[in-house]
Protein backbone atom coordinates (compact mmCIF):
# COMPACT_ATOMS: atom_id res chain seq x y z
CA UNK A 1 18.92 11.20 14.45
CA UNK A 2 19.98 7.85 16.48
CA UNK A 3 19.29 7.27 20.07
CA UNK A 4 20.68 9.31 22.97
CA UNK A 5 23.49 7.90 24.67
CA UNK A 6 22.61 5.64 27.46
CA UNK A 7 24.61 6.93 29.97
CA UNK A 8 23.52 10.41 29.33
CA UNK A 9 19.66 9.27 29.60
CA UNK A 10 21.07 8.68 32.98
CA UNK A 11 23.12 11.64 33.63
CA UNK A 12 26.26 9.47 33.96
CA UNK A 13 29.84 9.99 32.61
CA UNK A 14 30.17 6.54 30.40
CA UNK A 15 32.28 4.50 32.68
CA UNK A 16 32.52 0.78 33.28
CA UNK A 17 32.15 1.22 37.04
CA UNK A 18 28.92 1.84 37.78
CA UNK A 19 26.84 1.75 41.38
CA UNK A 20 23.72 -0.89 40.13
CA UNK A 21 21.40 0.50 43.11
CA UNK A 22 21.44 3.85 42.29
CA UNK A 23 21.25 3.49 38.34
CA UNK A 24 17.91 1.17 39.15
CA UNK A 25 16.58 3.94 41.40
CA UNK A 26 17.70 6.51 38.70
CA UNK A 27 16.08 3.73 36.45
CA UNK A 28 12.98 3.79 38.52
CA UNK A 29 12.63 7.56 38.21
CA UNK A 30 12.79 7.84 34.55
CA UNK A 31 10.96 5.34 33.74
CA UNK A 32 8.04 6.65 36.40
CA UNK A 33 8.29 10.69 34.06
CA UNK A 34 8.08 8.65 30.34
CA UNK A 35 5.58 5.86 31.48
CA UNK A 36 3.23 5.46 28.09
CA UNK A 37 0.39 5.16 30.83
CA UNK A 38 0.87 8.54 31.71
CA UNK A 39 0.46 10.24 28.29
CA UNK A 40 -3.27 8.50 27.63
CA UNK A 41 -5.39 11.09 27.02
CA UNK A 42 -2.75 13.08 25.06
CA UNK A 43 -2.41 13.52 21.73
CA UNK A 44 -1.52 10.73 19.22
CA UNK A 45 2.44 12.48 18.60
CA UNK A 46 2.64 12.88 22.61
CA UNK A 47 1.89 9.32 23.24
CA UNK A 48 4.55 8.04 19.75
CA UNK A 49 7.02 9.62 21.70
CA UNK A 50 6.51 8.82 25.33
CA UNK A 51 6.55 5.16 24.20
CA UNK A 52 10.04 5.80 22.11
CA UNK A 53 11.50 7.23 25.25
CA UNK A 54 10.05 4.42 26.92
CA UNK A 55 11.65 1.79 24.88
CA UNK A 56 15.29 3.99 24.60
CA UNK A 57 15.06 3.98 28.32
CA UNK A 58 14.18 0.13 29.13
CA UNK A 59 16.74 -0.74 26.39
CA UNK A 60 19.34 1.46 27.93
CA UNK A 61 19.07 0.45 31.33
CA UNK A 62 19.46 -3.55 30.37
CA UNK A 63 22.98 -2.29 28.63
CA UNK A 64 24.21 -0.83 31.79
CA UNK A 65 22.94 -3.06 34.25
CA UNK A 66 24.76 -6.23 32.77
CA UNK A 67 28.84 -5.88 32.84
CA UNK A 68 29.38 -7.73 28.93
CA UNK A 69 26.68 -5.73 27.74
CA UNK A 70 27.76 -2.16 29.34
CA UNK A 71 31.55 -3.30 27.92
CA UNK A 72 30.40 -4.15 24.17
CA UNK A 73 28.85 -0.36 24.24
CA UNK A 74 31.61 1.50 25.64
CA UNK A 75 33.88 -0.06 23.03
CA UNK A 76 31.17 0.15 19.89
CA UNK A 77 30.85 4.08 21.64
CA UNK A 78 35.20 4.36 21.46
CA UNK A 79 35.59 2.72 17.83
CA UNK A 80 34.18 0.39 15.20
CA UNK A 81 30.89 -1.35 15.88
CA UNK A 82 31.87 -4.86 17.24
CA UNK A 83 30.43 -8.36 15.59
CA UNK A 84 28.45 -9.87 17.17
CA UNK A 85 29.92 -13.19 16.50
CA UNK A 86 33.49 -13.73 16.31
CA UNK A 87 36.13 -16.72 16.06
CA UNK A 88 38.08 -16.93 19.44
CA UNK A 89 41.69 -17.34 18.85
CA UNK A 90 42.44 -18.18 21.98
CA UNK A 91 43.75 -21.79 23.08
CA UNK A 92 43.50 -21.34 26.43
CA UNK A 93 39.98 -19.66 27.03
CA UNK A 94 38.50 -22.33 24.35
CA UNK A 95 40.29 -25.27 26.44
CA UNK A 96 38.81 -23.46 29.15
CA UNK A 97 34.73 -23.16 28.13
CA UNK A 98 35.61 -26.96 27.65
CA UNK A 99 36.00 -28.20 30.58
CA UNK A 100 33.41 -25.66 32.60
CA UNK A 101 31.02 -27.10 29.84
CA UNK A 102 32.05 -30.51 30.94
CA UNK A 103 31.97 -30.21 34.61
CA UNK A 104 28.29 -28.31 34.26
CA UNK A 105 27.38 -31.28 32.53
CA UNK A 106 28.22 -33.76 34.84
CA UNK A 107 26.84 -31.73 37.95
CA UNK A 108 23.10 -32.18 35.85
CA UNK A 109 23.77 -36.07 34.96
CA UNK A 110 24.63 -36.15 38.83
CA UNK A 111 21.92 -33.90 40.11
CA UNK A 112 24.39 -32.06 42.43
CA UNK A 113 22.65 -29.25 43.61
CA UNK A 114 25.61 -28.31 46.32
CA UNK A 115 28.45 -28.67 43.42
CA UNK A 116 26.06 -26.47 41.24
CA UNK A 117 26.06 -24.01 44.11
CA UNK A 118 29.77 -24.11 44.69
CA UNK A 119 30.09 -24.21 40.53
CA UNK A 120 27.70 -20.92 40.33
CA UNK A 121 30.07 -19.30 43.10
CA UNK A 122 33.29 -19.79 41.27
CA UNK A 123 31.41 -18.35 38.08
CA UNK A 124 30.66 -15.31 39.62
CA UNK A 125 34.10 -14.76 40.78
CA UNK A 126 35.81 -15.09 37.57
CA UNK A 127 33.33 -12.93 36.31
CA UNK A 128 34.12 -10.06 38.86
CA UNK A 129 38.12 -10.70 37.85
CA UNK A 130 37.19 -10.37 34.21
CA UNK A 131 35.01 -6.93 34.77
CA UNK A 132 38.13 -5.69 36.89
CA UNK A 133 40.67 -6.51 33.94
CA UNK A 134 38.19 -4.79 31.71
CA UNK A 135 37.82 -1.38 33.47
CA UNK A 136 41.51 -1.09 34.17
CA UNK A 137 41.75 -1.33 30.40
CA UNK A 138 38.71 -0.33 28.10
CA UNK A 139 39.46 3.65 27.74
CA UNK A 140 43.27 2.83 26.14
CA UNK A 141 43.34 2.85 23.28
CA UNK A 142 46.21 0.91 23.03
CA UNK A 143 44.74 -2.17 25.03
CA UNK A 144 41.64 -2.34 22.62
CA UNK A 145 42.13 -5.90 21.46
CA UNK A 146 42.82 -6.77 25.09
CA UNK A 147 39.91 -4.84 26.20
CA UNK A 148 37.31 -6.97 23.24
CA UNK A 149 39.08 -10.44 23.91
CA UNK A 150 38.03 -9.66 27.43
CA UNK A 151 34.27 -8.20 26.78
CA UNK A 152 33.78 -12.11 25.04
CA UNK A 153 35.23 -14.02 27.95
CA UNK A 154 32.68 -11.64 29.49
CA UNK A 155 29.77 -12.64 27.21
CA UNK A 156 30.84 -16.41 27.19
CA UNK A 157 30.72 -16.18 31.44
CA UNK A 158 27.33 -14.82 30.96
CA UNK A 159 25.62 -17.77 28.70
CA UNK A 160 27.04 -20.58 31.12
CA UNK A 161 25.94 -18.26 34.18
CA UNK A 162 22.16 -18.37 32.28
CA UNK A 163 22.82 -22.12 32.18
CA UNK A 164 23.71 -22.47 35.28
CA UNK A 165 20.09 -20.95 36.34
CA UNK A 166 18.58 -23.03 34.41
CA UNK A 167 19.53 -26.09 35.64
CA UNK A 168 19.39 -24.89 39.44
CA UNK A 169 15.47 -24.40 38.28
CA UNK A 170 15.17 -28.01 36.66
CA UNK A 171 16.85 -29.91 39.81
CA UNK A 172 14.25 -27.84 41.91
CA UNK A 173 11.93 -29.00 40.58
């Protein structure tokens, strides 16, 4: 039987573009009708499936929400199921992840909480170019290999962004 389509458990058209405010309110909603909590005194099938719909929902809502995550599913939805790990070919973005990995490294070994700030900022720009590049090219066929080098730049953006945190959270401290 398989899961429901996430963006249909939101009635949305599956897009890369999405408004984040209004699928967390949609979230929100959803979430508030299929709340296990709510089906307690029903019957032992009843509360099975409100806590299925539960989990399809919470699990479809953290795809959307995050850009590399809502890209790997609109690809896996347009063609062959994507590994999840994959040797980059691609000098220039490895050369890249090199040198971000170095700098991040000496910003902790220096404590710099301003270049970590100023770091984080330039992060999160690159990673708005990247989800730009992707939705101009996802739904072509023809750009698919373009469109999956780009969803792991995406992924690889993500892990140092999660970094990032956590060493804003150690120097805080």
């Amino acid at each position: 039987m398989g899961n429901p389509c996430h963006f249909a458990l939101f009635d949305l058209q599956p897009g890369f573009r999405l408004d984040l405010e209004q699928l967390a309110v949609r979230y929100r909603e959803l979430a508030r009708q299929v709340h296990p909590d709510r089906f307690a005194d029903a019957g032992e099938r009843e509360q099975r499936i409100a806590l299925e719909r539960s989990a399809c929902l919470n699990e479809a809502y953290q795809v959307l929400k995050t850009p590399s995550q809502r890209a790997r599913y609109l690809l896996a939805m347009r063609g062959p199921e994507l590994p999840l790990e994959v040797t980059v070919q691609d000098p220039d973005f490895l050369l890249q992840q090199m040198q971000l990995r170095e700098e991040l490294e000496e910003l902790q070994d220096d404590a710099d909480l301003a270049g970590v700030a100023a770091f984080k900022r330039r992060l999160k720009t690159a990673q708005e170019q990247l989800n730009d590049r992707f939705a101009a090219c996802w739904d072509d066929e023809a750009r698919r290999e373009e469109a999956e080098r780009l969803m792991r730049r995406m992924q690889f953006l993500d892990k140092l962004s999660h970094e990032v945190r956590q060493l804003e959270e150690r120097l805080d401290d």
